[in-house]
N, C-alpha and C. Protein backbone atom coordinates (compact mmCIF):
# COMPACT_ATOMS: atom_id res chain seq x y z
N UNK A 1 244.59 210.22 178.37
CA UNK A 1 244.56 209.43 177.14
C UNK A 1 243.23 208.67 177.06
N UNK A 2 242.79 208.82 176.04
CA UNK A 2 241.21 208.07 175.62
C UNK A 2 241.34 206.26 175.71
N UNK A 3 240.47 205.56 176.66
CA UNK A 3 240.68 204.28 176.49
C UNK A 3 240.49 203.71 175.44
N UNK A 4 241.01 202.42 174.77
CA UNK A 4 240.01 201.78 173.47
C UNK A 4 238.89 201.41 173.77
N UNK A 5 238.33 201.21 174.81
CA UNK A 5 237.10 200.54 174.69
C UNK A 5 236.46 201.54 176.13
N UNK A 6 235.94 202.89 175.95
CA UNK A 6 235.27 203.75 177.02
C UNK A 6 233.92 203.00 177.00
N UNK A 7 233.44 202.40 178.08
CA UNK A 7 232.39 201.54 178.09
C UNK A 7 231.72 202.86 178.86
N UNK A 8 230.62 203.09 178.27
CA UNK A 8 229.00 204.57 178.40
C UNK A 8 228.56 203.69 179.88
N UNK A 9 228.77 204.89 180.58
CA UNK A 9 228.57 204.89 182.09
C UNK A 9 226.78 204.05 182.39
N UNK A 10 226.17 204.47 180.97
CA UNK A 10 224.63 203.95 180.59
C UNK A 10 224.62 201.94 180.87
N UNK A 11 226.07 201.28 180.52
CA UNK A 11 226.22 199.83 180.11
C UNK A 11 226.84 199.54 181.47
N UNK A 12 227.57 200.26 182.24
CA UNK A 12 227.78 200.09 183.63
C UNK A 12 226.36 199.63 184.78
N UNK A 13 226.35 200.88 184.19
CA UNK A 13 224.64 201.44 185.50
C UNK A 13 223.72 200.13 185.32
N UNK A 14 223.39 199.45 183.65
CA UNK A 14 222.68 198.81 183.03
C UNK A 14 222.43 197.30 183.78
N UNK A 15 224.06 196.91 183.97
CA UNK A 15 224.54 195.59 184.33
C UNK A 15 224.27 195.87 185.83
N UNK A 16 224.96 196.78 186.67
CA UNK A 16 224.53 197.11 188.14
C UNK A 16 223.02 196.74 188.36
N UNK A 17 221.99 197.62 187.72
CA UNK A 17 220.44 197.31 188.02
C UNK A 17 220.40 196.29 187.35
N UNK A 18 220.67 195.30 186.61
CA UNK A 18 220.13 194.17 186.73
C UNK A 18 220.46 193.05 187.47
N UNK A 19 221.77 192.73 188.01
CA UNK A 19 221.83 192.00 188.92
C UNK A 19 221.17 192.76 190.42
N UNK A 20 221.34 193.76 190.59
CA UNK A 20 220.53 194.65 191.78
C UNK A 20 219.27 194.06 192.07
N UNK A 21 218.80 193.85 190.32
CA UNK A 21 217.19 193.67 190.37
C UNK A 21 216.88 191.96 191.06
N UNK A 22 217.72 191.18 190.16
CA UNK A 22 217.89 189.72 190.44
C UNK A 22 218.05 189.69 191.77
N UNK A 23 218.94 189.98 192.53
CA UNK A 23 219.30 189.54 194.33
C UNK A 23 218.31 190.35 194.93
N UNK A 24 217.84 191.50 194.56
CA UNK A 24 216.89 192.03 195.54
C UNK A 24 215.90 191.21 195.60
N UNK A 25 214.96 190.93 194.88
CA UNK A 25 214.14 190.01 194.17
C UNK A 25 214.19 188.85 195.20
N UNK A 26 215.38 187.86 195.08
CA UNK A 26 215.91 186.98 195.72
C UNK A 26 215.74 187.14 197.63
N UNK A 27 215.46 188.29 197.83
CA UNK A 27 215.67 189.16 199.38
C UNK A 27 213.91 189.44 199.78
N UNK A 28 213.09 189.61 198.41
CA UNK A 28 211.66 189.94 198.48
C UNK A 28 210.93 189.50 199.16
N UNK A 29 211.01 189.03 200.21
CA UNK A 29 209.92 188.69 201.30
C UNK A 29 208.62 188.99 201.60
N UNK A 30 208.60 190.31 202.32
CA UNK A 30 207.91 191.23 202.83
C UNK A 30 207.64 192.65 201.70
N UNK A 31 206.01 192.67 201.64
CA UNK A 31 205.98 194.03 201.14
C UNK A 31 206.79 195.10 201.48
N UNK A 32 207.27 195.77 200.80
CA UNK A 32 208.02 197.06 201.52
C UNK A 32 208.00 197.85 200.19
N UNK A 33 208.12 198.99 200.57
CA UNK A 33 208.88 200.05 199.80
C UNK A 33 209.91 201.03 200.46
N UNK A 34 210.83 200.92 199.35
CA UNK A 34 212.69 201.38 199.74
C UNK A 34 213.00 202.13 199.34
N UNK A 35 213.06 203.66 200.18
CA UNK A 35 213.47 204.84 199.07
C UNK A 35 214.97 204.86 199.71
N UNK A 36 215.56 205.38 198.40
CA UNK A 36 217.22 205.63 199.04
C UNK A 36 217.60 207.19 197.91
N UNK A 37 218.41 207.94 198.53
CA UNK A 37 218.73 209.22 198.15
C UNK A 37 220.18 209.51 199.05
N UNK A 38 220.96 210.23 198.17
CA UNK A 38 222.39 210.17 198.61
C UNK A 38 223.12 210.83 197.41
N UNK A 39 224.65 210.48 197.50
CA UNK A 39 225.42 211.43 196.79
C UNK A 39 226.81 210.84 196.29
N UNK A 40 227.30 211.02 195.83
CA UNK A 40 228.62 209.59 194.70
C UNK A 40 229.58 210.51 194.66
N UNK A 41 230.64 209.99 194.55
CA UNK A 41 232.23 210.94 193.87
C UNK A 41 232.94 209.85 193.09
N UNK A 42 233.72 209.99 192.69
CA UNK A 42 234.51 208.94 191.76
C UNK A 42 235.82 209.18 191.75
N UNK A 43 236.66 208.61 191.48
CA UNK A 43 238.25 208.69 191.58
C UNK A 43 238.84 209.23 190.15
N UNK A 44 237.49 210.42 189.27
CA UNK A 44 238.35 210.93 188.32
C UNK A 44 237.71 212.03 188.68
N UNK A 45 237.47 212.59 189.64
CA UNK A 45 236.57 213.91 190.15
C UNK A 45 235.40 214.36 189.81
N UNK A 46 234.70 213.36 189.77
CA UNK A 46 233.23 213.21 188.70
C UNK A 46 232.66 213.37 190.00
N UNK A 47 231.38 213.83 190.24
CA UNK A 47 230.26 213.81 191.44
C UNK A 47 229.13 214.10 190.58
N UNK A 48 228.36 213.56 191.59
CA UNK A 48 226.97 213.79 191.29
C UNK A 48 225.84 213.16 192.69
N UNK A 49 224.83 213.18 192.27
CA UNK A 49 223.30 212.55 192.83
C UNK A 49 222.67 211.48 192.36
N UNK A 50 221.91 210.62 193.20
CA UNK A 50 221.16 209.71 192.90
C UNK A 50 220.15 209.11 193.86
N UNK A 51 219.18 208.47 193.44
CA UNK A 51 217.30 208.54 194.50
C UNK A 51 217.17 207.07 193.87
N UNK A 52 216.24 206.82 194.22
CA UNK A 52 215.55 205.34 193.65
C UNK A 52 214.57 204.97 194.76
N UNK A 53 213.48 204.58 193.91
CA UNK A 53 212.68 204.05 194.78
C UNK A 53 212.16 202.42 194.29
N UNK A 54 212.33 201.31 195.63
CA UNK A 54 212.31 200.05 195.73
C UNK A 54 210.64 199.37 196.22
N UNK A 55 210.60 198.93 195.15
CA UNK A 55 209.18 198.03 195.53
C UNK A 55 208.81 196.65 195.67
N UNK A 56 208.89 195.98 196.62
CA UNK A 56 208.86 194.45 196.50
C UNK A 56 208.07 193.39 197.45
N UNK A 57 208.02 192.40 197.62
CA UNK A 57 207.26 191.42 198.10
C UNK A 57 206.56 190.83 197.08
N UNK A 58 206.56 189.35 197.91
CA UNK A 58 206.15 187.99 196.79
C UNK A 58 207.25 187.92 196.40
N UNK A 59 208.25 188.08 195.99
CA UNK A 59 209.07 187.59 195.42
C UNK A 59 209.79 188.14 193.80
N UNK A 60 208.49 189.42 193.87
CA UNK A 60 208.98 190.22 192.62
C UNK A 60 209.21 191.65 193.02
N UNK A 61 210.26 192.63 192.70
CA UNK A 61 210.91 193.54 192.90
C UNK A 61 210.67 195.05 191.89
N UNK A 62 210.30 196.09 191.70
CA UNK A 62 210.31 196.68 190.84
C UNK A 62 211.41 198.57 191.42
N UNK A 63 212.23 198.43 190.60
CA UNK A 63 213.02 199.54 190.86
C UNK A 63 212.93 200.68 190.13
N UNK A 64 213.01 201.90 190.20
CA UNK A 64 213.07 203.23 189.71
C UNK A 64 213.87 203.97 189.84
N UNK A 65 214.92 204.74 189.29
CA UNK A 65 215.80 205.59 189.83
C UNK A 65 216.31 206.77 188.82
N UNK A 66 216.93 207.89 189.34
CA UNK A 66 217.88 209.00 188.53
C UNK A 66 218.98 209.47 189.16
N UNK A 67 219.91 209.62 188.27
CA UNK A 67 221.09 210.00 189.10
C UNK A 67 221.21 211.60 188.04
N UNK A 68 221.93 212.64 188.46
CA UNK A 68 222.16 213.66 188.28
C UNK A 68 223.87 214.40 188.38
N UNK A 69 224.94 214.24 187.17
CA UNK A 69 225.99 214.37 187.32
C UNK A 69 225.96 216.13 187.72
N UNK A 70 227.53 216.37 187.78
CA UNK A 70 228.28 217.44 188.15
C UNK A 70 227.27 218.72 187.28
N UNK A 71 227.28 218.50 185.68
CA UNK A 71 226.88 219.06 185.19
C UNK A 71 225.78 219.70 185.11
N UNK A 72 224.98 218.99 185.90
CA UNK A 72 223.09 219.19 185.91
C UNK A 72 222.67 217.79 184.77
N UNK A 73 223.48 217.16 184.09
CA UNK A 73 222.52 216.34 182.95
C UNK A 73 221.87 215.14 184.28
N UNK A 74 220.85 214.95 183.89
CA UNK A 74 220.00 213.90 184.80
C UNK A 74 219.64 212.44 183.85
N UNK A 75 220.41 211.41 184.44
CA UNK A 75 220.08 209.96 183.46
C UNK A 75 218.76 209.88 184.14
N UNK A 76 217.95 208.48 183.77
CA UNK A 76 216.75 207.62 184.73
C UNK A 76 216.70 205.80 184.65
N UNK A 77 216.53 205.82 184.82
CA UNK A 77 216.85 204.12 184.93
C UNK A 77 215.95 203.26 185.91
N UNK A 78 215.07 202.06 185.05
CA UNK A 78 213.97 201.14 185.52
C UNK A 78 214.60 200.14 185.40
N UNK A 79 213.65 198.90 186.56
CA UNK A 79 214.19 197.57 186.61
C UNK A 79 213.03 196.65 186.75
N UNK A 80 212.46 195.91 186.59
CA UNK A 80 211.73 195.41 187.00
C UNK A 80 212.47 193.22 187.38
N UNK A 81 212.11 192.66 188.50
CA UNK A 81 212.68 191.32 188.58
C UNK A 81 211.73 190.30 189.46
N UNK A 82 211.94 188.92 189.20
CA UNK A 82 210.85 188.32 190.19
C UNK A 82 211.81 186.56 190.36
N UNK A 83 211.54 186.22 191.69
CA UNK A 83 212.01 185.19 192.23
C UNK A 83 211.54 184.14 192.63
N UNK A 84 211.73 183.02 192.20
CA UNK A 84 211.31 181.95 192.72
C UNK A 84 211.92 180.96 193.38
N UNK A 85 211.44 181.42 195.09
CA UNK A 85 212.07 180.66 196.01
C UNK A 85 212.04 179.18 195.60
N UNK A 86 211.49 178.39 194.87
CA UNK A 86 210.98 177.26 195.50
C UNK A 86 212.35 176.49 194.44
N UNK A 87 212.66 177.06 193.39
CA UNK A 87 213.48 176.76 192.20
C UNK A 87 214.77 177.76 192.48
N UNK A 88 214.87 177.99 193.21
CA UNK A 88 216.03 179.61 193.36
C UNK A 88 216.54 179.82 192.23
N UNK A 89 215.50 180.51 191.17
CA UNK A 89 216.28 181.13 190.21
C UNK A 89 215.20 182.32 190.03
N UNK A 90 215.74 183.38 189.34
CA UNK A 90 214.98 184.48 189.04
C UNK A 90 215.27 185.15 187.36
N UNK A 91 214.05 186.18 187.09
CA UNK A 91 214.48 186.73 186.17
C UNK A 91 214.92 188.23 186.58
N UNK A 92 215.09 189.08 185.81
CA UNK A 92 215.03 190.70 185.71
C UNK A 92 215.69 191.51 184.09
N UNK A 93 214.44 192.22 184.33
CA UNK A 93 214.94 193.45 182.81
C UNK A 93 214.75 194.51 182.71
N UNK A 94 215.17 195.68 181.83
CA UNK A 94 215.04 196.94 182.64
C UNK A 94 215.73 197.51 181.71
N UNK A 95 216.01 199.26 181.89
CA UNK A 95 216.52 200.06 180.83
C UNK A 95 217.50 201.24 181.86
N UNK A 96 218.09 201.73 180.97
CA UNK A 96 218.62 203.31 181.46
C UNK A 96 218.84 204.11 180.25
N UNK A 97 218.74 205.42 180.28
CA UNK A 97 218.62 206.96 180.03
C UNK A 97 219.46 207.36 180.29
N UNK A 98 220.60 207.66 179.46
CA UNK A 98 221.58 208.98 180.30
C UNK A 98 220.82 209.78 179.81
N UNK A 99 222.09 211.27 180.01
CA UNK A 99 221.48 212.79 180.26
C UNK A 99 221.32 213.31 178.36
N UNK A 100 222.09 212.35 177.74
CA UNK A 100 221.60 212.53 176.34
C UNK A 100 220.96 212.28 175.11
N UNK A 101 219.98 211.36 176.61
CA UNK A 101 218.54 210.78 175.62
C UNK A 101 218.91 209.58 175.34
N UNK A 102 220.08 209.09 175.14
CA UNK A 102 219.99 207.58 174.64
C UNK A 102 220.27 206.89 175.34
N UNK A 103 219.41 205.15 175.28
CA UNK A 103 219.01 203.92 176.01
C UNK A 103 219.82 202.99 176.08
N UNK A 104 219.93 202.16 176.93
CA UNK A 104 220.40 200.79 177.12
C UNK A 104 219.42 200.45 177.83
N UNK A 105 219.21 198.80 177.37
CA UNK A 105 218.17 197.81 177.77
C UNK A 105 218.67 196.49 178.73
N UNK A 106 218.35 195.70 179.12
CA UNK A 106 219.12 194.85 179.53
C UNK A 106 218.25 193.62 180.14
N UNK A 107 218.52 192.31 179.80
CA UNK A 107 217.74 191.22 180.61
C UNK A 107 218.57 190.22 181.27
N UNK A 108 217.97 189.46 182.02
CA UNK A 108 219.20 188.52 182.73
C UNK A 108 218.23 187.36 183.21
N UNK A 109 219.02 186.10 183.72
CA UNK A 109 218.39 185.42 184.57
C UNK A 109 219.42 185.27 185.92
N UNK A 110 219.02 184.14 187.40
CA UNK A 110 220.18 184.29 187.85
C UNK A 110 219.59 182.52 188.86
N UNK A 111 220.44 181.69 189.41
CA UNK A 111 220.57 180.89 190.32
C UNK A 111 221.19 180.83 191.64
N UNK A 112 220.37 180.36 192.48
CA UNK A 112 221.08 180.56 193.93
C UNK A 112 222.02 179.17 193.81
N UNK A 113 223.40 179.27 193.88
CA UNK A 113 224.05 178.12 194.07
C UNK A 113 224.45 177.77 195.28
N UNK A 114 224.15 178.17 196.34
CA UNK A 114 225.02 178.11 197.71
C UNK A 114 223.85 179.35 198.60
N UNK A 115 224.43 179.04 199.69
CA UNK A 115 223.46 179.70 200.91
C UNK A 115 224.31 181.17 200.70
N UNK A 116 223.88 181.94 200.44
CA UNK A 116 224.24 183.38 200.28
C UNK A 116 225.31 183.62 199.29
N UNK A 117 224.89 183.28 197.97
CA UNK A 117 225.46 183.05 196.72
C UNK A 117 224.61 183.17 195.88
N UNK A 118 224.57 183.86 194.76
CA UNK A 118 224.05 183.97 193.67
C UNK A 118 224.61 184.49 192.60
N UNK A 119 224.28 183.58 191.58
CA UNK A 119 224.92 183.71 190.13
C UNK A 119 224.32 184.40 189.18
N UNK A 120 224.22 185.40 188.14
CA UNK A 120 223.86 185.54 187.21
C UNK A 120 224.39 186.04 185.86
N UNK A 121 223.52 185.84 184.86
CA UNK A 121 224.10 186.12 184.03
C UNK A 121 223.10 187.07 182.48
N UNK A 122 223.33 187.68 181.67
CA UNK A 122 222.46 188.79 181.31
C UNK A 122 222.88 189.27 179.60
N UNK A 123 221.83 189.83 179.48
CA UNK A 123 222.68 190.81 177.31
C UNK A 123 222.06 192.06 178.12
N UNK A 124 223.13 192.73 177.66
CA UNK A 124 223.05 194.42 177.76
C UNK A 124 222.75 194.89 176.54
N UNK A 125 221.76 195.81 176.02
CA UNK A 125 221.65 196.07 174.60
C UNK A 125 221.85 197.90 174.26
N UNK A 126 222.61 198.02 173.60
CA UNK A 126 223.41 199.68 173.53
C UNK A 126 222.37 200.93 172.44
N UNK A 127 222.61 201.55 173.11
CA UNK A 127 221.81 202.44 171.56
C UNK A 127 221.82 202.14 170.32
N UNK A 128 222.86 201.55 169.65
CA UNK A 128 223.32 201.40 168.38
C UNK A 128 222.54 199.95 167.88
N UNK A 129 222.34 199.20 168.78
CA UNK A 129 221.99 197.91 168.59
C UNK A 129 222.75 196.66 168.85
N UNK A 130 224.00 196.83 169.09
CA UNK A 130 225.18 196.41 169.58
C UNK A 130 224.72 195.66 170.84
N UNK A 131 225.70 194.10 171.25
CA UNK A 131 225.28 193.80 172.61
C UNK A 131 226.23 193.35 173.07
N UNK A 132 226.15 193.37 174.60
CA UNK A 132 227.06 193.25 175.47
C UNK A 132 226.39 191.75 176.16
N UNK A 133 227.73 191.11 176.68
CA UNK A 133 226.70 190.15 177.97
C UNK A 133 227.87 190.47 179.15
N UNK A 134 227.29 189.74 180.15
CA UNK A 134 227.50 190.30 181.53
C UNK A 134 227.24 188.77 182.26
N UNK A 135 228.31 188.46 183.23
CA UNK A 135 228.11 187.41 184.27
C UNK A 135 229.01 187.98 185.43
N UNK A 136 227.86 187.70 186.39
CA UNK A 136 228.03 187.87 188.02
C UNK A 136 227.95 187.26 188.96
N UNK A 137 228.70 187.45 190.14
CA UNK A 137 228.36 186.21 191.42
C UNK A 137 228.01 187.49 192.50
N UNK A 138 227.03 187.11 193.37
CA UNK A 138 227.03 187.90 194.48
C UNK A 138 227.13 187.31 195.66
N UNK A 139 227.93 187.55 196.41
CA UNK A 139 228.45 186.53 198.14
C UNK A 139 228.30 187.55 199.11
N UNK A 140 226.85 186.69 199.96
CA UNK A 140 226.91 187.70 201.42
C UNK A 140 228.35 187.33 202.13
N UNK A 141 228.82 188.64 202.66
CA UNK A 141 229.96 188.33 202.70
C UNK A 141 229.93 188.26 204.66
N UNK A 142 228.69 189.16 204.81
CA UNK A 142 228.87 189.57 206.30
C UNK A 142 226.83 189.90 206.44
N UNK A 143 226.04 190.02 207.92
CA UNK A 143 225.11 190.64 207.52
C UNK A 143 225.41 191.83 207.19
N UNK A 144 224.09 192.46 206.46
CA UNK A 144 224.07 193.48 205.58
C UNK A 144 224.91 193.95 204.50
N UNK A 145 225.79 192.68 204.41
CA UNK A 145 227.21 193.35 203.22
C UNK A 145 227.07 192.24 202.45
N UNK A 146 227.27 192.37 201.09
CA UNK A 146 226.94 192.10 200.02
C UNK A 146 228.54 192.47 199.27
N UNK A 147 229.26 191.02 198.99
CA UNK A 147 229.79 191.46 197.29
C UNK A 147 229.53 190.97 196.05
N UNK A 148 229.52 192.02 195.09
CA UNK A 148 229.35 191.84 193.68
C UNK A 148 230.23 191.68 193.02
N UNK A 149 231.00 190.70 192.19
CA UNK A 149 231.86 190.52 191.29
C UNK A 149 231.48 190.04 189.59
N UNK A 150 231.84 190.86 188.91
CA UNK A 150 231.02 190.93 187.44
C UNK A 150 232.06 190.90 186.39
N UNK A 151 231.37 190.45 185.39
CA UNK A 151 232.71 190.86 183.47
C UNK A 151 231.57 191.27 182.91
N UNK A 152 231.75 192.13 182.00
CA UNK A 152 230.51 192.44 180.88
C UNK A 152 231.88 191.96 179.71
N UNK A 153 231.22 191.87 178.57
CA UNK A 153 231.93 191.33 177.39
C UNK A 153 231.00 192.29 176.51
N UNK A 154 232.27 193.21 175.88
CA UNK A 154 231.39 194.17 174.67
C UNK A 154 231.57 193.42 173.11
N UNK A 155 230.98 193.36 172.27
CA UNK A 155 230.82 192.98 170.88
C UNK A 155 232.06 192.52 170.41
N UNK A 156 233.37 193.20 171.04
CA UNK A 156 234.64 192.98 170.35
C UNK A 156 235.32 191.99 171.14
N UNK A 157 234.73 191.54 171.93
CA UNK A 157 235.11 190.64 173.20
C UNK A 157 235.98 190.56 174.50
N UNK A 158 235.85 192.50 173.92
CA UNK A 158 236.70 192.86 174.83
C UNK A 158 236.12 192.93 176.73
N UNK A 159 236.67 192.55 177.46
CA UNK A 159 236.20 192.47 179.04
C UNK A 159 236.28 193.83 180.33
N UNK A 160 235.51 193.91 180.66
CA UNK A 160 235.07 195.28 182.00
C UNK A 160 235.13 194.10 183.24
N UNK A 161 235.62 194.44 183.94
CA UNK A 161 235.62 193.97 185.24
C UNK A 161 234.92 194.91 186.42
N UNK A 162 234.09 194.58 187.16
CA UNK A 162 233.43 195.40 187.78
C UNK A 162 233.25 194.61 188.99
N UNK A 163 233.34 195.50 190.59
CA UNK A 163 233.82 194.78 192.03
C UNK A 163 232.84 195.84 192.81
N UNK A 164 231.78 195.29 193.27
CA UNK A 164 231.03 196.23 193.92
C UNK A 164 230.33 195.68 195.32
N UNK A 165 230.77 196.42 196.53
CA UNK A 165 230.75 195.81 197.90
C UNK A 165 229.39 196.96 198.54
N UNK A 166 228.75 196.56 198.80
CA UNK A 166 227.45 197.16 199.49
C UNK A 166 227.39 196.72 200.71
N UNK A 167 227.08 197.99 201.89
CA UNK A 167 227.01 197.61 202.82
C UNK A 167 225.43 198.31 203.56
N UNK A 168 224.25 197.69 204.30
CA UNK A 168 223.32 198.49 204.51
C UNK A 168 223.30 198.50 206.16
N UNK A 169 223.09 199.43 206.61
CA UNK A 169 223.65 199.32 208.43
C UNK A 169 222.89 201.00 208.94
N UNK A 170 221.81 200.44 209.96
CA UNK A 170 221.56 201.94 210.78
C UNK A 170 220.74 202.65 209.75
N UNK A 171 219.63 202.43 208.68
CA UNK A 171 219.68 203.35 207.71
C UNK A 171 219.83 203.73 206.57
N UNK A 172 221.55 203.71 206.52
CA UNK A 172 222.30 203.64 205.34
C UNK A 172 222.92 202.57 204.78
N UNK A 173 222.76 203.34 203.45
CA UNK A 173 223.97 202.34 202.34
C UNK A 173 225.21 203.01 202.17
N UNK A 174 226.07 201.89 202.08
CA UNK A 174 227.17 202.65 201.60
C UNK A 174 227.88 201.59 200.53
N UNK A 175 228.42 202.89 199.51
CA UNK A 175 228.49 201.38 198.47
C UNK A 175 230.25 201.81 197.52
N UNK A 176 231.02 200.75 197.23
CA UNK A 176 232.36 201.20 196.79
C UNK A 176 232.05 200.06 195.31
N UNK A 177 232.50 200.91 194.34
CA UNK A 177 232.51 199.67 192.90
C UNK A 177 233.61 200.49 192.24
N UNK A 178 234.29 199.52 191.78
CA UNK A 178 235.36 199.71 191.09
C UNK A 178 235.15 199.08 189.62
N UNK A 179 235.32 199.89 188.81
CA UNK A 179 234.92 199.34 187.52
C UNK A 179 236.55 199.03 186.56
N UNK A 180 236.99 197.88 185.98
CA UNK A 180 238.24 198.03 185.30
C UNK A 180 238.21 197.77 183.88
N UNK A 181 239.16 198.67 182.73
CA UNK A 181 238.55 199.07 181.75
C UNK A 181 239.76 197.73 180.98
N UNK A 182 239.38 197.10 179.84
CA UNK A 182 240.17 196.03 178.95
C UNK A 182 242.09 197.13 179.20
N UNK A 183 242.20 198.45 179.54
CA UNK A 183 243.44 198.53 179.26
C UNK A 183 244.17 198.56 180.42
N UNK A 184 243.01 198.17 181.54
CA UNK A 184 243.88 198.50 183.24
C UNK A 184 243.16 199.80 183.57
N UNK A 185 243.18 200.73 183.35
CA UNK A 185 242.72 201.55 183.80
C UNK A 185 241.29 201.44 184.96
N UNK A 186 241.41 201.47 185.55
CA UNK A 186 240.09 201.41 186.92
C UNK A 186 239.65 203.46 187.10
N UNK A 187 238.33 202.92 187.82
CA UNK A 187 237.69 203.83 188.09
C UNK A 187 236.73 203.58 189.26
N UNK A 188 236.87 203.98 190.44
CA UNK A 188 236.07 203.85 191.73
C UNK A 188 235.04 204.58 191.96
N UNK A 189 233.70 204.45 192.03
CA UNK A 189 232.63 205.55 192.32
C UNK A 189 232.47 204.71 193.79
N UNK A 190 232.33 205.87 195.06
CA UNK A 190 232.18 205.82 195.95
C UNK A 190 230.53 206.71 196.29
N UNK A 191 229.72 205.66 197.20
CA UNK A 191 228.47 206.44 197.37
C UNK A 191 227.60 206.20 199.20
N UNK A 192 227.30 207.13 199.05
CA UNK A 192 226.49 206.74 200.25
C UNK A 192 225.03 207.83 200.31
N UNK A 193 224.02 206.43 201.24
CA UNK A 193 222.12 207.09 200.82
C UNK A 193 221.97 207.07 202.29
N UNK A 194 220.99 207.80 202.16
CA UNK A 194 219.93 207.44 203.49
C UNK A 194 219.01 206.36 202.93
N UNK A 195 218.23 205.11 203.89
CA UNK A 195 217.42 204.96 203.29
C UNK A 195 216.20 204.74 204.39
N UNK A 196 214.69 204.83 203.64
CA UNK A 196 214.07 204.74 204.24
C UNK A 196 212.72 203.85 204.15
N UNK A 197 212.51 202.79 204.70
CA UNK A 197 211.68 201.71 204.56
C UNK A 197 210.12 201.86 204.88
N UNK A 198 209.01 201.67 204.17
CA UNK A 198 207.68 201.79 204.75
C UNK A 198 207.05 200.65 203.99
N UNK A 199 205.83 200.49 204.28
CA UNK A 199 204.64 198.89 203.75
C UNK A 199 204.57 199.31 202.22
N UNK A 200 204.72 198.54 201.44
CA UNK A 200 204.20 198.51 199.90
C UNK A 200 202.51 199.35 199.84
N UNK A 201 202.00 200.02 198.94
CA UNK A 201 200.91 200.58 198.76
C UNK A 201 200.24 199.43 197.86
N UNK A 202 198.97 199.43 198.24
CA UNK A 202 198.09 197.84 197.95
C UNK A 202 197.04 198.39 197.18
């Protein structure tokens, strides 16, 4: 049965990279660059691929990525974000591409409220022109584990709940988000990358 409110996997992904962008940002220390590549399934038999490559230090972050469903269609999706330790708050904004050409945009800001806590909050903007907003908390929960707890609010005011636990260990990521739709209905994409760390190019 068709949900009332099928929120475009494009306004998911959208809200993900921008708080992604915000806490990484927040993490930006050290030059580095972060490639990660790996492979997703989902709890409606959906699979696919996805790469990204991470660029950061100083305190500003710039992300790149594509994921590639079952089908062969290939989305792409940019982020760009920057942090200021001294005020713990940051910005980030950024876009995604699905596989049928059309965009979502998205900006946010975010505050550190607590020692491994961060808040943010964001407008998602849809092909049509339509906007969404989005507020998130992220709590280190453990080292290397990270949870994300989010609402996006679409135009009709209707609410997405979205629960996404990242864990980075040895290498890899491994990452579980559960997305829940205004009628109950949930949907789990399960993923895991290699990743691999080297110095920022100067």
């Amino acid at each position: 049965m068709k949900t009332p409110f099928a929120l475009p996997f494009a306004a998911v992904a959208s809200a993900a990279a921008l708080f992604l962008a915000l806490s990484v940002a927040a993490r930006a220390d050290d030059d580095t660059t972060v490639k990660r590549a790996g492979t997703y399934t989902t709890s409606t038999g959906a699979s696919g691929s996805a790469a990204s490559t991470t660029t950061r230090g100083n305190g500003t972050v710039n992300r790149q990525g594509t994921w590639t469903n079952a089908a062969g269609g290939t989305g792409t999706w940019k982020s760009q974000g920057a942090w200021n330790k001294a005020t713990g708050t940051g910005t980030a904004s950024g876009s995604a591409t699905r596989p049928n050409g059309k965009t979502t945009t998205w900006q946010g800001t975010a505050q550190r409220t607590a020692p491994g806590v961060i808040k943010a909050q964001g407008t998602i903007t849809h092909p049509n022109g339509s906007e969404s907003t989005y507020a998130a908390t992220e709590t280190k929960i453990a080292p290397g584990t990270w949870q994300r707890q989010a609402v996006i609010t679409n135009p009709n005011g209707q609410k997405v709940d979205r629960d996404v636990t990242t864990t980075v260990a040895n290498g890899t990521v491994t990452r579980a988000a559960t997305t829940t739709l205004p009628d109950g209905q949930a949907v789990t994409v399960n993923g895991t990358a290699a990743v691999t760390t080297a110095p920022a190019p100067h």
